[in-house]
N, C-alpha and C. Protein backbone atom coordinates (compact mmCIF):
# COMPACT_ATOMS: atom_id res chain seq x y z
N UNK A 1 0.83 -1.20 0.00
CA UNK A 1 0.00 0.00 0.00
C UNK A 1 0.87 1.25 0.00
N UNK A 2 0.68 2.51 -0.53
CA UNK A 2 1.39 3.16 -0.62
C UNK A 2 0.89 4.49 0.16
N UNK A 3 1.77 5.28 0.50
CA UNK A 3 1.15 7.15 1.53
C UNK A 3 0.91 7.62 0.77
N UNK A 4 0.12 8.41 1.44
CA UNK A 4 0.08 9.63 0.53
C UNK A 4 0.89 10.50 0.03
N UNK A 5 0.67 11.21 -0.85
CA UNK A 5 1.72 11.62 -1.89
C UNK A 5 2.33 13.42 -0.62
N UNK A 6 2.10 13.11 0.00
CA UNK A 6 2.35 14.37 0.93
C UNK A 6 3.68 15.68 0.35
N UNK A 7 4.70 15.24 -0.42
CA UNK A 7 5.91 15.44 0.03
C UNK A 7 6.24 16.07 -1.68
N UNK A 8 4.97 16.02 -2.24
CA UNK A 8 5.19 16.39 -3.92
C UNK A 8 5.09 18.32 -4.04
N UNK A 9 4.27 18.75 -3.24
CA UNK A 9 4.52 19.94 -3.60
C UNK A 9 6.08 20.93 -3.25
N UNK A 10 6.44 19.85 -2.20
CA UNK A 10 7.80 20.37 -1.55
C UNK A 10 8.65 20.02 -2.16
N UNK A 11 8.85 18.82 -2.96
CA UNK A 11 9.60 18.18 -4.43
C UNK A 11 9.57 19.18 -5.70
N UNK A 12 8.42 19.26 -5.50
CA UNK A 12 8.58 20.31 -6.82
C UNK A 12 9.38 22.21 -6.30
N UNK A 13 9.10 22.55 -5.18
CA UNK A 13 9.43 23.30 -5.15
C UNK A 13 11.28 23.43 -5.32
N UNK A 14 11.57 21.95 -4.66
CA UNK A 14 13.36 21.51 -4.77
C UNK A 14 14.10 21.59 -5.52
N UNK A 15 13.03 21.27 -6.50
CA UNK A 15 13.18 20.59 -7.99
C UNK A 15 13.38 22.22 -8.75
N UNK A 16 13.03 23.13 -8.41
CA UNK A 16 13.48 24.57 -9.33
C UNK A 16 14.81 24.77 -10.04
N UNK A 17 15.31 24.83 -8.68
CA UNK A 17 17.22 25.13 -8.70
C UNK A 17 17.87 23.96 -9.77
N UNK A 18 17.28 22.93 -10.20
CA UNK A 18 18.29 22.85 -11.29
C UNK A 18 17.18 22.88 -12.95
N UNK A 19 16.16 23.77 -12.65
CA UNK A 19 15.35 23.52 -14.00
C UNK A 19 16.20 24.35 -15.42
N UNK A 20 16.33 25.00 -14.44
CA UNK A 20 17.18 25.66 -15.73
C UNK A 20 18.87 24.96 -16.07
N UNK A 21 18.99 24.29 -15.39
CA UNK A 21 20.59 23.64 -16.27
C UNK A 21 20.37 22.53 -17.04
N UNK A 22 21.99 22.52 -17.77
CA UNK A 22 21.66 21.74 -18.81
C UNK A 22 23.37 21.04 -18.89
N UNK A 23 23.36 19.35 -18.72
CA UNK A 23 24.37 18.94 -19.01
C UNK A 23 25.24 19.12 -20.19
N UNK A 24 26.58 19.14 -20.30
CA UNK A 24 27.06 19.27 -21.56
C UNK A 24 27.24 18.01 -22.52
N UNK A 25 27.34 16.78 -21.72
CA UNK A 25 27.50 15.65 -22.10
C UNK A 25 26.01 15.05 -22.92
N UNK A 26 24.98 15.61 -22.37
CA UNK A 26 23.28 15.14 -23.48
C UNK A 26 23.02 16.76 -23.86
N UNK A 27 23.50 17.17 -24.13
CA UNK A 27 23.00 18.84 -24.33
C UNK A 27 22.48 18.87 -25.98
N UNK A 28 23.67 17.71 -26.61
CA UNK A 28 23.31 17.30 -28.40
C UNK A 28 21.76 16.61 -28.50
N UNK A 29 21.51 15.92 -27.38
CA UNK A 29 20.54 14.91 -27.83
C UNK A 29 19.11 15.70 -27.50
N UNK A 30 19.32 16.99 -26.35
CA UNK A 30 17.56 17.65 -26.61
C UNK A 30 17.42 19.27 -27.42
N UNK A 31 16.65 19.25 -28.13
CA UNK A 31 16.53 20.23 -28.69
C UNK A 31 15.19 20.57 -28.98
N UNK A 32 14.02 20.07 -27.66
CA UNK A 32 12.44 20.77 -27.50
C UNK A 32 11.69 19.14 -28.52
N UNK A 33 12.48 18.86 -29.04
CA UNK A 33 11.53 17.47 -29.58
C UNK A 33 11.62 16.80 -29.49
N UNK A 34 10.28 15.95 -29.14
CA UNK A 34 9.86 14.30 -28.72
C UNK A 34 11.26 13.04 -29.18
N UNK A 35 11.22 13.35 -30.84
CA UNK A 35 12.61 12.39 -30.91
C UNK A 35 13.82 12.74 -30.51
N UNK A 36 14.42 14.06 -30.14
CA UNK A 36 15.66 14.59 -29.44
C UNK A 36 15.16 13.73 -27.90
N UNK A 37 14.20 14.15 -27.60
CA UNK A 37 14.00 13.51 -26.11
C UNK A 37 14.16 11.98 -25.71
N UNK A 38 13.81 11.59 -26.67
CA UNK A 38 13.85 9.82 -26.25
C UNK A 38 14.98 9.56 -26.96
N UNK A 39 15.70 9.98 -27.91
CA UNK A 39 17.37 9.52 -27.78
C UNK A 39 17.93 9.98 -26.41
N UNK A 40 17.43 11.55 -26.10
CA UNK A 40 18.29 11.37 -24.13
C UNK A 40 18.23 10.31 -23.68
N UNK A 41 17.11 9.80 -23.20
CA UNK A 41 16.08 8.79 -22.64
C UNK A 41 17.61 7.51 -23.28
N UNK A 42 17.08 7.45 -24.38
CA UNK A 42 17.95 6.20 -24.64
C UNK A 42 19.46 5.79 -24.19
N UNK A 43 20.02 7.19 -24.54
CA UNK A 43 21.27 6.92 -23.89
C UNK A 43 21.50 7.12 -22.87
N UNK A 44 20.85 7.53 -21.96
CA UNK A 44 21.17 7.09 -20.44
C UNK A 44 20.73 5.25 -20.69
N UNK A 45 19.64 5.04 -20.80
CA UNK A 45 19.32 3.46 -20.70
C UNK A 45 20.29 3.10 -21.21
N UNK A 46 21.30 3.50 -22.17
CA UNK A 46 22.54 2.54 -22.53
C UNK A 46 23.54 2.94 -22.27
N UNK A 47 23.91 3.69 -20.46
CA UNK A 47 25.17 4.02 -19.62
C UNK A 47 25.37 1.66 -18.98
N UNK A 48 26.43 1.93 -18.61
CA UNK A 48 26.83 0.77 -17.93
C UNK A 48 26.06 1.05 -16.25
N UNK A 49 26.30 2.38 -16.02
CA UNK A 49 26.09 2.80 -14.48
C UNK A 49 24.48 2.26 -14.19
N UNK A 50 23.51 2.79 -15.64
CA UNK A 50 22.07 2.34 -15.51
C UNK A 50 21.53 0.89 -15.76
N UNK A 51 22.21 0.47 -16.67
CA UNK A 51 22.32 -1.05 -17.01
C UNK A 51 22.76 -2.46 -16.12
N UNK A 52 23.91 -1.81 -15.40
CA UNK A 52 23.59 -2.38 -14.23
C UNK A 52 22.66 -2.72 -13.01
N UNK A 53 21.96 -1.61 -13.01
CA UNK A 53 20.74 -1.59 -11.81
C UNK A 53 19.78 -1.52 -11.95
N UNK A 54 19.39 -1.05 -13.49
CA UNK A 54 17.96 -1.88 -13.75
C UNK A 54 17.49 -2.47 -15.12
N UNK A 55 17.15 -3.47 -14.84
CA UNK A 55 16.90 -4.24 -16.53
C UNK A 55 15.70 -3.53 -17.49
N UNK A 56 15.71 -2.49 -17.80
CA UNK A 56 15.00 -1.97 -18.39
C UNK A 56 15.91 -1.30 -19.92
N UNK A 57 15.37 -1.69 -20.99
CA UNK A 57 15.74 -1.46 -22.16
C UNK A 57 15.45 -0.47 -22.79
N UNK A 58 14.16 -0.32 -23.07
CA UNK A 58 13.54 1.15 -23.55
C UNK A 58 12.25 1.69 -22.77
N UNK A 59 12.11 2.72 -22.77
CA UNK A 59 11.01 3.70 -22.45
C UNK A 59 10.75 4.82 -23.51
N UNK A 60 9.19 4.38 -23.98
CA UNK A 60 8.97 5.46 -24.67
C UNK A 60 8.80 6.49 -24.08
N UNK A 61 9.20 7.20 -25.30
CA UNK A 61 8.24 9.02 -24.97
C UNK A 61 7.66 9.34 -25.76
N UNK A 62 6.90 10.30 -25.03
CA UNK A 62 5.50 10.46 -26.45
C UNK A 62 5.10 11.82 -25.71
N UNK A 63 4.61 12.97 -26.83
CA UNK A 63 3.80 13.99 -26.72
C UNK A 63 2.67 14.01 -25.72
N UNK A 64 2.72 15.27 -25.20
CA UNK A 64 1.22 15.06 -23.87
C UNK A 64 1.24 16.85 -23.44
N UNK A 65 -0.10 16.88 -22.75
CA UNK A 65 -0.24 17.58 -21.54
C UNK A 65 0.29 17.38 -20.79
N UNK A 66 1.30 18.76 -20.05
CA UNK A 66 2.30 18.38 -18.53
C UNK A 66 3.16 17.58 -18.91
N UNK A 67 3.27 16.87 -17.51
CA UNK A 67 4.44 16.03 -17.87
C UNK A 67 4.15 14.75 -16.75
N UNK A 68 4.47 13.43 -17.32
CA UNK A 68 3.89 12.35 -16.96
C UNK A 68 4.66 10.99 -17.28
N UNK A 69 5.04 10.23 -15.99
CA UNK A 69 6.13 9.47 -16.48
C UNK A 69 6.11 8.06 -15.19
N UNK A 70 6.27 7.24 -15.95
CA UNK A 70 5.37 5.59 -15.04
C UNK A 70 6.42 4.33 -15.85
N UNK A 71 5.81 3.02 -15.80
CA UNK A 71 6.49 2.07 -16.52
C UNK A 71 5.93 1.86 -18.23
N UNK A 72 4.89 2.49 -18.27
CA UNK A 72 4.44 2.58 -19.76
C UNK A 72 4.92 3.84 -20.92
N UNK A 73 6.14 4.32 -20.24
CA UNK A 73 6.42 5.15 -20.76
C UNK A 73 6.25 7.15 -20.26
N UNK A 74 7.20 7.74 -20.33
CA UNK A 74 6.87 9.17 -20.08
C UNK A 74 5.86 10.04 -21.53
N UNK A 75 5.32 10.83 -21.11
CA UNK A 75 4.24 12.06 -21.74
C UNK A 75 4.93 13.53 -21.20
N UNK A 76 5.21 14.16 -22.32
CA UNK A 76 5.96 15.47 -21.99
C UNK A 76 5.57 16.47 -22.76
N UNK A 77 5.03 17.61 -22.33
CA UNK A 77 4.69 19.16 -23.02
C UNK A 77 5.77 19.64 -23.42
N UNK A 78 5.22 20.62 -23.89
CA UNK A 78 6.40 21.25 -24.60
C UNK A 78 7.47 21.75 -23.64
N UNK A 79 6.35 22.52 -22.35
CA UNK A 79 7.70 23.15 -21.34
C UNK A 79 8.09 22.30 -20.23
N UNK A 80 7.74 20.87 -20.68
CA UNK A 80 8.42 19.78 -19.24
C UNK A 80 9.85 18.90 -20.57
N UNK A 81 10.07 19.21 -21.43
CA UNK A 81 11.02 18.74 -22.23
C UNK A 81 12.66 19.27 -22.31
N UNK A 82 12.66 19.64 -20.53
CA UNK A 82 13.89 20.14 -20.49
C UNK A 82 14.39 18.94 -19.32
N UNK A 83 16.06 18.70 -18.79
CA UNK A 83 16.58 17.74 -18.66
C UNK A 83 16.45 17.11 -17.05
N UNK A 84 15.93 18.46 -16.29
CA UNK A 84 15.12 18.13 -15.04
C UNK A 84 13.56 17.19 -14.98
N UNK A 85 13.24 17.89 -15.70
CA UNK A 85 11.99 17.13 -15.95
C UNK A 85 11.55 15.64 -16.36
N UNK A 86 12.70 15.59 -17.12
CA UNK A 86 12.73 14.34 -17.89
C UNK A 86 13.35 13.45 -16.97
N UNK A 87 13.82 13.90 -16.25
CA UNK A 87 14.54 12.47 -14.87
C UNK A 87 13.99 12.58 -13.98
N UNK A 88 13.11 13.96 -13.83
CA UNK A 88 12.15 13.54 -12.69
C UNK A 88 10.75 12.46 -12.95
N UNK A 89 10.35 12.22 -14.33
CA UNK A 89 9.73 11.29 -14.78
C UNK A 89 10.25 9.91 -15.42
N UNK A 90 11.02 9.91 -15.82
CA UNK A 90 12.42 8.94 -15.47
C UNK A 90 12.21 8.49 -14.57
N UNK A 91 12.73 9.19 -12.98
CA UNK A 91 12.48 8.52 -11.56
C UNK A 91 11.16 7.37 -11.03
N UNK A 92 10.04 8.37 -12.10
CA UNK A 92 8.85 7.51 -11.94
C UNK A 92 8.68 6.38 -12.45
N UNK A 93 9.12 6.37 -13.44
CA UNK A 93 9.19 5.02 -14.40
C UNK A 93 9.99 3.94 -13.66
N UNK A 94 11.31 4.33 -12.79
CA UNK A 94 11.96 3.49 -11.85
C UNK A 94 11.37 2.98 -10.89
N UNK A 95 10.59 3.71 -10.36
CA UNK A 95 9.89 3.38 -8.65
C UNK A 95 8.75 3.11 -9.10
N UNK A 96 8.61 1.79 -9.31
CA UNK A 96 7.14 0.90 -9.46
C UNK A 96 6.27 1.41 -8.03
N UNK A 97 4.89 1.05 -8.70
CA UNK A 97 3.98 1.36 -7.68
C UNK A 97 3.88 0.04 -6.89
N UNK A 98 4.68 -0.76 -6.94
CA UNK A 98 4.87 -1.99 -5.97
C UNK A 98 5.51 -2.10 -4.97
N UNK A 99 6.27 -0.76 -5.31
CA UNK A 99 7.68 -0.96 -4.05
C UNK A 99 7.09 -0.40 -2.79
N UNK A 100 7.53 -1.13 -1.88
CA UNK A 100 6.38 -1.30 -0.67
C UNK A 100 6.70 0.13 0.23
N UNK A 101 5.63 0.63 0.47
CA UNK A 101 5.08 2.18 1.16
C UNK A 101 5.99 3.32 0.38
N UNK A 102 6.16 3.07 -0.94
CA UNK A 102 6.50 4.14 -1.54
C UNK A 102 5.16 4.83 -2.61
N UNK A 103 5.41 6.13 -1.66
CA UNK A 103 4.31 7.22 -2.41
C UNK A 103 4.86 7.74 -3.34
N UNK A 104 3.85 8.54 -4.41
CA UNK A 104 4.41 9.09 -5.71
C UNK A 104 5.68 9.97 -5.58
N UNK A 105 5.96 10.82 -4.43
CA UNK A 105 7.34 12.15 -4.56
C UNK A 105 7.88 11.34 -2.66
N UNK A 106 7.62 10.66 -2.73
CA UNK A 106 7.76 10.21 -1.29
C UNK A 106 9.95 10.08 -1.05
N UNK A 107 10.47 9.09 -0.36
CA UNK A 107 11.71 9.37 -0.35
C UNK A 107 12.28 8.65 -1.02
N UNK A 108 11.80 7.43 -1.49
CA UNK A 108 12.42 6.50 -2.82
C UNK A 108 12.43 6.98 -3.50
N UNK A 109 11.66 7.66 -4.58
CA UNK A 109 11.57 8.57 -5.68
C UNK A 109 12.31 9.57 -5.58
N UNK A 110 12.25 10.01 -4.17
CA UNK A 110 13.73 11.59 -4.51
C UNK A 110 14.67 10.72 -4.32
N UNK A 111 15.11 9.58 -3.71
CA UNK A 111 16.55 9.43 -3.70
C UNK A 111 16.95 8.98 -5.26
N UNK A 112 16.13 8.05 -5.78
CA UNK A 112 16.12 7.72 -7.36
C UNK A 112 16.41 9.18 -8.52
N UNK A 113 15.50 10.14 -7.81
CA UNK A 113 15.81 10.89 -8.85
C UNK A 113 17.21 12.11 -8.63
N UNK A 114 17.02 11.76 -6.98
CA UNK A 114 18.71 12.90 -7.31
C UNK A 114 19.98 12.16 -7.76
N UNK A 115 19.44 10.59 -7.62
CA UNK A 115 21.08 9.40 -7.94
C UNK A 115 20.95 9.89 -9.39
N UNK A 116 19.82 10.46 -10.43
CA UNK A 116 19.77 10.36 -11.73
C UNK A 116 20.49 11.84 -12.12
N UNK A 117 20.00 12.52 -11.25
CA UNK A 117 20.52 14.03 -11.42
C UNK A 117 21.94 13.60 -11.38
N UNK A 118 22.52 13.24 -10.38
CA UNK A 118 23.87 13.09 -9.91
C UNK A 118 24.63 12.42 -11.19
N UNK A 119 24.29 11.19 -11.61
CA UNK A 119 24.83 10.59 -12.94
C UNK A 119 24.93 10.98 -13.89
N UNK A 120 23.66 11.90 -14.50
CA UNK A 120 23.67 12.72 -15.79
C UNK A 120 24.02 13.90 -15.96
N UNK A 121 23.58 15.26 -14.64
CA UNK A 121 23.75 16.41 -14.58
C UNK A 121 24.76 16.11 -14.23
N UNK A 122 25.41 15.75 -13.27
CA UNK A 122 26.79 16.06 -12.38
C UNK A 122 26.95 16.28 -10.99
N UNK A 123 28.00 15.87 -10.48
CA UNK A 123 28.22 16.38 -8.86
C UNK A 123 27.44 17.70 -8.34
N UNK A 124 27.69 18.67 -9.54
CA UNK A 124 27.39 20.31 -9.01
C UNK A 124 25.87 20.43 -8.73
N UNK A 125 25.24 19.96 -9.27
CA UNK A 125 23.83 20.19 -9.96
C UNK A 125 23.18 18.75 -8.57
N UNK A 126 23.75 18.09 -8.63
CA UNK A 126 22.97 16.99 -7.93
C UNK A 126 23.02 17.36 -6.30
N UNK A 127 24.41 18.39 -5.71
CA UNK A 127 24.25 18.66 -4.40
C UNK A 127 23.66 19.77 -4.28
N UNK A 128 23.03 20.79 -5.32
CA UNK A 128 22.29 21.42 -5.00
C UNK A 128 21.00 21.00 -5.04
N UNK A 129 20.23 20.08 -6.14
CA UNK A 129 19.51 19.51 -5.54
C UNK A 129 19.19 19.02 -4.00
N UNK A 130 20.41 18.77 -3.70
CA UNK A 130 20.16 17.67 -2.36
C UNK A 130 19.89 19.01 -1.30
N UNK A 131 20.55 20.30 -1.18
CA UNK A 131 20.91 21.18 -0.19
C UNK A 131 19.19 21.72 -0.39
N UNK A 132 18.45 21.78 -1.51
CA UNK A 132 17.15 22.27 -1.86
C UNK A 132 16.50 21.03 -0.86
N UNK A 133 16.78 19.86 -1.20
CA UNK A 133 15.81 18.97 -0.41
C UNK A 133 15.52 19.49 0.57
N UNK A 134 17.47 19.75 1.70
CA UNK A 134 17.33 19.35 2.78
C UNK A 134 16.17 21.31 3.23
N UNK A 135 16.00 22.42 2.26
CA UNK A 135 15.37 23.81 2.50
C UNK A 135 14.34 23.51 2.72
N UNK A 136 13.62 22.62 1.27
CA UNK A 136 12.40 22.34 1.59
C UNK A 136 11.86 21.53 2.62
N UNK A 137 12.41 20.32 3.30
CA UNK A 137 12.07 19.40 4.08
C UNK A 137 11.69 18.29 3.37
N UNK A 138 12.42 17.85 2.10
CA UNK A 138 12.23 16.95 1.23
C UNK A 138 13.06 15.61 1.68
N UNK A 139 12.27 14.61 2.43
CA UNK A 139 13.08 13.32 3.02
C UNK A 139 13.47 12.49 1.42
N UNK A 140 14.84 11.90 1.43
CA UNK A 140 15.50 11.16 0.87
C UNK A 140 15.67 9.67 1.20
N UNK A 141 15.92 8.70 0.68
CA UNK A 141 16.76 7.75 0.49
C UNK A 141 17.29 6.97 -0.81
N UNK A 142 17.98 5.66 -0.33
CA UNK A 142 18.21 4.81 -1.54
C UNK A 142 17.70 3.89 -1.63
N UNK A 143 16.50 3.24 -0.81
CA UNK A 143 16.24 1.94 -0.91
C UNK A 143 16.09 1.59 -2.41
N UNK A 144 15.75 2.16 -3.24
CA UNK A 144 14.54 1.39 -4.44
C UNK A 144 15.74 1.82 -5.76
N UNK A 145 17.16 1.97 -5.22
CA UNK A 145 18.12 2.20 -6.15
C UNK A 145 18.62 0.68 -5.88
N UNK A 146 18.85 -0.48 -7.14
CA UNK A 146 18.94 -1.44 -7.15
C UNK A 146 20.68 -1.89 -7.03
N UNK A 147 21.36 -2.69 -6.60
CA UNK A 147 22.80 -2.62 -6.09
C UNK A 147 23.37 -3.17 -7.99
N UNK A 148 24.56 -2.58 -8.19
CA UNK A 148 24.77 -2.86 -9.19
C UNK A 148 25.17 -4.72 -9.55
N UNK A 149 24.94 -4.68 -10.49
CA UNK A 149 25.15 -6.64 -11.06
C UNK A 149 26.11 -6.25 -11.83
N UNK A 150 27.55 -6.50 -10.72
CA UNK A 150 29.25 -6.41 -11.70
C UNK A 150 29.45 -7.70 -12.24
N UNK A 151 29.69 -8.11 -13.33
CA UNK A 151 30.17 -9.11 -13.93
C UNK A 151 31.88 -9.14 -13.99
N UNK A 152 32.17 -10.29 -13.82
CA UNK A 152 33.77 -10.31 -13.75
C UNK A 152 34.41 -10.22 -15.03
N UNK A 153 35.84 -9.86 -15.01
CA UNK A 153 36.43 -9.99 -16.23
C UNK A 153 36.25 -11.43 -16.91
N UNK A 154 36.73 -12.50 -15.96
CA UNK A 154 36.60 -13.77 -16.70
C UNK A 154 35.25 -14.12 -17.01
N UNK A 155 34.39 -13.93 -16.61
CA UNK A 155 33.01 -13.92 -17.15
C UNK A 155 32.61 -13.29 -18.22
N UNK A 156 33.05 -12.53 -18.99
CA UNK A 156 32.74 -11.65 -19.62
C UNK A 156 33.29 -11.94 -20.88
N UNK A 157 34.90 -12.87 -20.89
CA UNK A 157 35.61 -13.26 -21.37
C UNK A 157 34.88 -14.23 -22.25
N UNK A 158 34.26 -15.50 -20.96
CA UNK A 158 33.88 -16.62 -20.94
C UNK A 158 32.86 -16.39 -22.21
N UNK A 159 32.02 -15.28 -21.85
CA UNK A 159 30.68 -15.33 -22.57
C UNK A 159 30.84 -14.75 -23.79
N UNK A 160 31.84 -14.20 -24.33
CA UNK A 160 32.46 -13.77 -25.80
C UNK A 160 32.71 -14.67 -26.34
N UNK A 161 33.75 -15.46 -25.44
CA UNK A 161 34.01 -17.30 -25.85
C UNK A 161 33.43 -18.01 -26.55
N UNK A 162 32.10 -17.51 -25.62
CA UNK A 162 30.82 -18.44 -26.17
C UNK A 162 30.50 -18.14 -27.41
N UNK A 163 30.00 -16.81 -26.84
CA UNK A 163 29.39 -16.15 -28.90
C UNK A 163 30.61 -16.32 -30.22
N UNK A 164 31.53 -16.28 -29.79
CA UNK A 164 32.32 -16.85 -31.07
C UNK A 164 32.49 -18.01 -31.54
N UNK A 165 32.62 -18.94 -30.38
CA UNK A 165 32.47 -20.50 -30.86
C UNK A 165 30.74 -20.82 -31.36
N UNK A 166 30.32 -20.25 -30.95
CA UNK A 166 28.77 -20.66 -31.17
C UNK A 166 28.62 -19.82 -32.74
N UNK A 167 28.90 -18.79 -32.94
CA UNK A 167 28.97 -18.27 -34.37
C UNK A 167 30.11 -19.14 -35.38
N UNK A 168 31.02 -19.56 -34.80
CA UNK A 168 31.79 -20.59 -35.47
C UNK A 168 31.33 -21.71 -35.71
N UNK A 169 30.26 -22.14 -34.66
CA UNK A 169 29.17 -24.14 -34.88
C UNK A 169 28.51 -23.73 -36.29
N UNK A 170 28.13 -22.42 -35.53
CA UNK A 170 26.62 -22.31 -37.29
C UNK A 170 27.29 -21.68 -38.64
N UNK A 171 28.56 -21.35 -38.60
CA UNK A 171 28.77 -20.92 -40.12
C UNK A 171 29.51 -22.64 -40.25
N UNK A 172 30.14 -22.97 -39.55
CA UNK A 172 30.23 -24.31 -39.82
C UNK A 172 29.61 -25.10 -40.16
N UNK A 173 27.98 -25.34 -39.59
CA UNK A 173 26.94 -26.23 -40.24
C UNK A 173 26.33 -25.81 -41.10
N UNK A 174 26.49 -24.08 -41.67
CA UNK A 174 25.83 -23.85 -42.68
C UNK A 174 26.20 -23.98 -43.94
N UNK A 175 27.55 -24.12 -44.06
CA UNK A 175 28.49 -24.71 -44.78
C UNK A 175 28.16 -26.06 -45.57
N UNK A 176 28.02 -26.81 -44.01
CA UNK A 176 28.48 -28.24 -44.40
C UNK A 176 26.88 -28.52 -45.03
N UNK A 177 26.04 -27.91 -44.39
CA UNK A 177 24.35 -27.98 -45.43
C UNK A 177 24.54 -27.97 -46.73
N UNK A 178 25.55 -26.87 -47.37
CA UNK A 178 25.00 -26.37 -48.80
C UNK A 178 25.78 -27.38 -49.33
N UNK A 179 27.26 -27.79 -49.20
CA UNK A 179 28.02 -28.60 -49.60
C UNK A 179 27.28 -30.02 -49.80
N UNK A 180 26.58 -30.55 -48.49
CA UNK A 180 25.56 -31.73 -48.50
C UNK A 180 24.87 -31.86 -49.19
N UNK A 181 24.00 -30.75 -49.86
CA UNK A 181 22.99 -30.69 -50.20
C UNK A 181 23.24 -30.51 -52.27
N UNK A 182 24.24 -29.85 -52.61
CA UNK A 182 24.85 -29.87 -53.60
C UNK A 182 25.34 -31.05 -53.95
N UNK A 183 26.07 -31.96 -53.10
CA UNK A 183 26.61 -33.70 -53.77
C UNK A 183 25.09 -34.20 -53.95
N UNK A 184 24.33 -33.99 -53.01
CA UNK A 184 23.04 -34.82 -53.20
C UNK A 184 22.43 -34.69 -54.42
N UNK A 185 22.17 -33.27 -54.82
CA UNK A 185 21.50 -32.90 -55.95
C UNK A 185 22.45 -33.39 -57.13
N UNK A 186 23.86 -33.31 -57.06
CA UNK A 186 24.65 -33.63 -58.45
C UNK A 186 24.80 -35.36 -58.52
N UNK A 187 24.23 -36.10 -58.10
CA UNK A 187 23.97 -37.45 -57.94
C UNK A 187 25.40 -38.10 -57.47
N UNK A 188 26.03 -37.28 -56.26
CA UNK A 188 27.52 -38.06 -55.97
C UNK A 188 26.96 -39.41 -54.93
N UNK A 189 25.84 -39.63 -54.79
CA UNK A 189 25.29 -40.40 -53.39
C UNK A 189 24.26 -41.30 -54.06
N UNK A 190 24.94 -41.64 -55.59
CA UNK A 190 23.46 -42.36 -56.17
C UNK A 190 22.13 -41.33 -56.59
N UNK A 191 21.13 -42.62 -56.95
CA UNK A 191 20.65 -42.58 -57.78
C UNK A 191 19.00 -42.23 -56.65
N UNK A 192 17.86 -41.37 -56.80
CA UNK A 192 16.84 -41.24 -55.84
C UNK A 192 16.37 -42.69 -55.55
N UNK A 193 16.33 -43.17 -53.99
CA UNK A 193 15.92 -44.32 -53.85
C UNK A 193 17.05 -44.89 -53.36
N UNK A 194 18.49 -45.07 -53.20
CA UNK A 194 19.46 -45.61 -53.25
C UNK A 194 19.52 -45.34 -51.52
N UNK A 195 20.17 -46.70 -50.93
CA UNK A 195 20.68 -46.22 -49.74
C UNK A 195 21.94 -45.20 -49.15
N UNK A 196 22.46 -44.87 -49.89
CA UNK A 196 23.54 -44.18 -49.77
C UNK A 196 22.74 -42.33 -49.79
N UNK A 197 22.12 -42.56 -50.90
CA UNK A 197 21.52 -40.85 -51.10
C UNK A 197 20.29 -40.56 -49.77
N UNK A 198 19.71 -41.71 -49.27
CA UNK A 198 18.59 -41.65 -48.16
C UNK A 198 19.82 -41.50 -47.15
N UNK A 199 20.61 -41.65 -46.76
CA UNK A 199 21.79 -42.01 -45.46
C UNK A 199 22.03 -40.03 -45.52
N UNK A 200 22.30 -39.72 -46.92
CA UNK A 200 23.05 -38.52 -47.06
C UNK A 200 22.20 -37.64 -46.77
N UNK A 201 20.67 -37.58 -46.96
CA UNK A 201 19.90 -36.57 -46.57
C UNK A 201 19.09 -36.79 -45.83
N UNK A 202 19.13 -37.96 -44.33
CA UNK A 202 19.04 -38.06 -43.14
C UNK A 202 20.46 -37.23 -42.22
N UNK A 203 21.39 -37.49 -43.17
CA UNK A 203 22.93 -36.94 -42.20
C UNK A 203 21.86 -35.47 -42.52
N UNK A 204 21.47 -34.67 -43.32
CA UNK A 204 21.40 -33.57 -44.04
C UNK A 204 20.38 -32.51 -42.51
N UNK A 205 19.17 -33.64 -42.48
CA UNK A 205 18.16 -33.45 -41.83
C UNK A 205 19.08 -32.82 -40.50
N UNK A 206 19.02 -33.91 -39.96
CA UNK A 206 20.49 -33.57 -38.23
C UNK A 206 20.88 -32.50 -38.15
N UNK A 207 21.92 -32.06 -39.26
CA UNK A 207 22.44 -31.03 -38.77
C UNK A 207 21.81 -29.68 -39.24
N UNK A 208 20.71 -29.68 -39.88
CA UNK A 208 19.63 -28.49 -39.86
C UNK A 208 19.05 -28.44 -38.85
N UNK A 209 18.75 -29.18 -38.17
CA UNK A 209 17.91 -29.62 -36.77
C UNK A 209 18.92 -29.13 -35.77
N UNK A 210 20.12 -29.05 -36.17
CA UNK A 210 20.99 -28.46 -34.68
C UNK A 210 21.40 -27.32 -34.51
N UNK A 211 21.23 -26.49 -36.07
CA UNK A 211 21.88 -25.77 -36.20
C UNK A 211 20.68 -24.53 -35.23
């Protein structure tokens, strides 16, 4: 069950001090339109820092009244399409309405959204956020920020390993198909009916079946 949303008008008021900045590092990707906006969107979803902590691939964005942002995607006006805004609905899209006694601006959601400020805007921008929290009386935490999933070097190794030998099985059997399948047709295996040509396109069957 979740509180009441008590803590949103004091969020928003927090939330001023960095409306007007603008990172230099996504500064290319917004420029007031829907598709500038969801390439931002995208490339944060494809930092290592975000990819680690939550399995989420894409989030649309799409045109709207205000500004509005959940697991089905954010809705953004014209004047919520600046880079505060967009991670403060961002944040929402993170903090499921499942996560237990978290309200809509409650302290999971600000801690989610100043860790987002902090990653994208920067150190500068994210402790003034935080110094606004602490003006307004805006409670924080991290619970509903997920611990990162580090994969090891040799793991990582391992699983390249894989995809190359495994791209090496199938150009290998795709090979040995056409080659199979060419003696068969040029009658090197006999004559249709012959045990030798039935043997050759049972071998044939197999390794289409594995590939």
């Amino acid at each position: 069950m979740r509180d009441r949303d008590n803590q949103r008008s004091r969020l928003y008021a927090a939330e001023i001090v960095i409306r007007k900045s603008q990172s230099k590092k996504y500064a290319k990707y917004l420029n007031g339109s829907i598709p500038s906006c969801q390439e931002y969107v995208n490339a944060i979803l494809e930092t290592a820092w975000f990819s680690r902590r939550w399995l989420v691939k894409f989030i649309p964005v799409a045109s709207g009244k205000g500004a509005r942002g959940g697991i089905n995607g954010l809705r953004l006006g014209k004047w919520a399409r600046c880079e505060a805004v967009i991670l403060h609905e961002l944040a929402h899209a993170l903090v499921p309405r499942t996560t237990p006694n978290a309200s809509a601006h409650g302290p999971e959601f600000a801690g989610v959204f100043h860790y987002l400020v902090q990653q994208v805007m920067g150190k500068e921008e994210a402790d003034k956020l935080k110094a606004s929290f602490k003006l307004n009386k805006v409670k924080m935490n991290r619970r509903a920020i997920p611990k990162p999933q580090w994969i090891s070097n040799r793991k990582q190794e391992a699983a390249k390993r894989f995809e190359r030998n495994q791209a090496l099985d199938n150009t290998a059997s795709i090979v040995l198909q056409t080659y199979l399948l060419r003696a068969i047709n040029s009658g090197m295996f006999g004559e249709v009916g012959s045990k030798a040509r039935n043997d050759a396109r049972r071998v044939l069957r197999i390794v289409k079946a594995s590939n």
